[in-house]
Protein backbone atom coordinates (compact mmCIF):
# COMPACT_ATOMS: atom_id res chain seq x y z
CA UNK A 1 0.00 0.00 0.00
CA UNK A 2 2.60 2.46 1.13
CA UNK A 3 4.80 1.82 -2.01
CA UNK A 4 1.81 1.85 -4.23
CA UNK A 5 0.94 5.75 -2.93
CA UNK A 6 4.81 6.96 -3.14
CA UNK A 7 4.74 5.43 -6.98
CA UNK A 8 1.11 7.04 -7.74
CA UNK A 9 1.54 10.64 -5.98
CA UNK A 10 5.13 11.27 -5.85
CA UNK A 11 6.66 9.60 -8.42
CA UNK A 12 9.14 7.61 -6.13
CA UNK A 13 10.67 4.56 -5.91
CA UNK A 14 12.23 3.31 -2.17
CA UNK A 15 12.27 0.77 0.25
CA UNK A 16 9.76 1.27 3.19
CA UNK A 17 9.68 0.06 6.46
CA UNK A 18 6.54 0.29 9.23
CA UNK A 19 6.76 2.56 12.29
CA UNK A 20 5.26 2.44 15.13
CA UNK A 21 2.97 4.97 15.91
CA UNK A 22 -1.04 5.96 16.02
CA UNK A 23 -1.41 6.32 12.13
CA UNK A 24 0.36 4.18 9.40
CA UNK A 25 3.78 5.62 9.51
CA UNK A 26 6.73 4.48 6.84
CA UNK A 27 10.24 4.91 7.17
CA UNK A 28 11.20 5.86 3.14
CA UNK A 29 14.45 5.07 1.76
CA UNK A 30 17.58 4.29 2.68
CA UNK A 31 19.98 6.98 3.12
CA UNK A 32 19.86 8.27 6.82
CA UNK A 33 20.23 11.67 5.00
CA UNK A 34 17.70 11.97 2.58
CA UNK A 35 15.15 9.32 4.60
CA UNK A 36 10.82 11.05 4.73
CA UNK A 37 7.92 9.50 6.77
CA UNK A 38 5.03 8.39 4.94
CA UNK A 39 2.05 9.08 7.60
CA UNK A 40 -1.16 7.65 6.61
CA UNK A 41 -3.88 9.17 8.80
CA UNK A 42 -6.84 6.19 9.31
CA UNK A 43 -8.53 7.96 12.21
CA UNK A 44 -11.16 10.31 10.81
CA UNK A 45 -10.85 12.27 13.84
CA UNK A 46 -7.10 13.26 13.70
CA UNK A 47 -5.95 16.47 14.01
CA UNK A 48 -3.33 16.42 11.53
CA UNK A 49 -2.81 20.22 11.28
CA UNK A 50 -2.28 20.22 15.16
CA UNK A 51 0.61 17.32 14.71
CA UNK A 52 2.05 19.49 12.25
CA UNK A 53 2.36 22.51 14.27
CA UNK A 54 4.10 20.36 17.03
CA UNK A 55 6.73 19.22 14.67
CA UNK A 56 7.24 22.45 13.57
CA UNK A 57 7.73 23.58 17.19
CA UNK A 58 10.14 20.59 17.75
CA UNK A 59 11.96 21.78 14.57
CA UNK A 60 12.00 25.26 15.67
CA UNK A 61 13.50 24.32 19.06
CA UNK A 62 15.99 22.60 17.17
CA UNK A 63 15.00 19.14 18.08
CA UNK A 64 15.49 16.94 14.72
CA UNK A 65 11.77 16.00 13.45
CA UNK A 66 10.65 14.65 10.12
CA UNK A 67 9.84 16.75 7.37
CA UNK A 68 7.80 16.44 4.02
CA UNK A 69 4.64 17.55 2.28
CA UNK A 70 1.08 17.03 3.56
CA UNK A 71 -1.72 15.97 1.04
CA UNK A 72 -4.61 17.07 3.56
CA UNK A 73 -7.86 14.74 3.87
């Protein structure tokens, strides 16, 4: 499932690996330095925005956090 969304919406091609976590989370790819998160939100109740503005916090503080690009619902 995971690789089938990278190939259809991004265009990419990498390994993947499940992480734990509330949602469906994906390590993607293989190089520590250029590795994303795939987060697949199941729960029609998440407040996605609100995770995103406590990563961005995290980041701010200068605590390392994943970073990508959000589809939305």
């Amino acid at each position: 499932m995971a690789k089938d969304l990278l190939r259809k919406h991004w265009s990419i091609e990498a390994a993947v690996t499940r992480l734990s976590g509330e949602n469906l989370n994906f390590l993607v790819g293989e190089n520590p330095s250029e590795n994303r998160v795939l987060k697949i939100t199941i729960d029609p109740e998440a407040d996605v925005s609100l995770e995103e503005k406590v990563l961005a916090r995290l980041l701010s503080a200068g605590i390392p956090v994943p970073r990508g690009h959000s589809l939305g619902r």
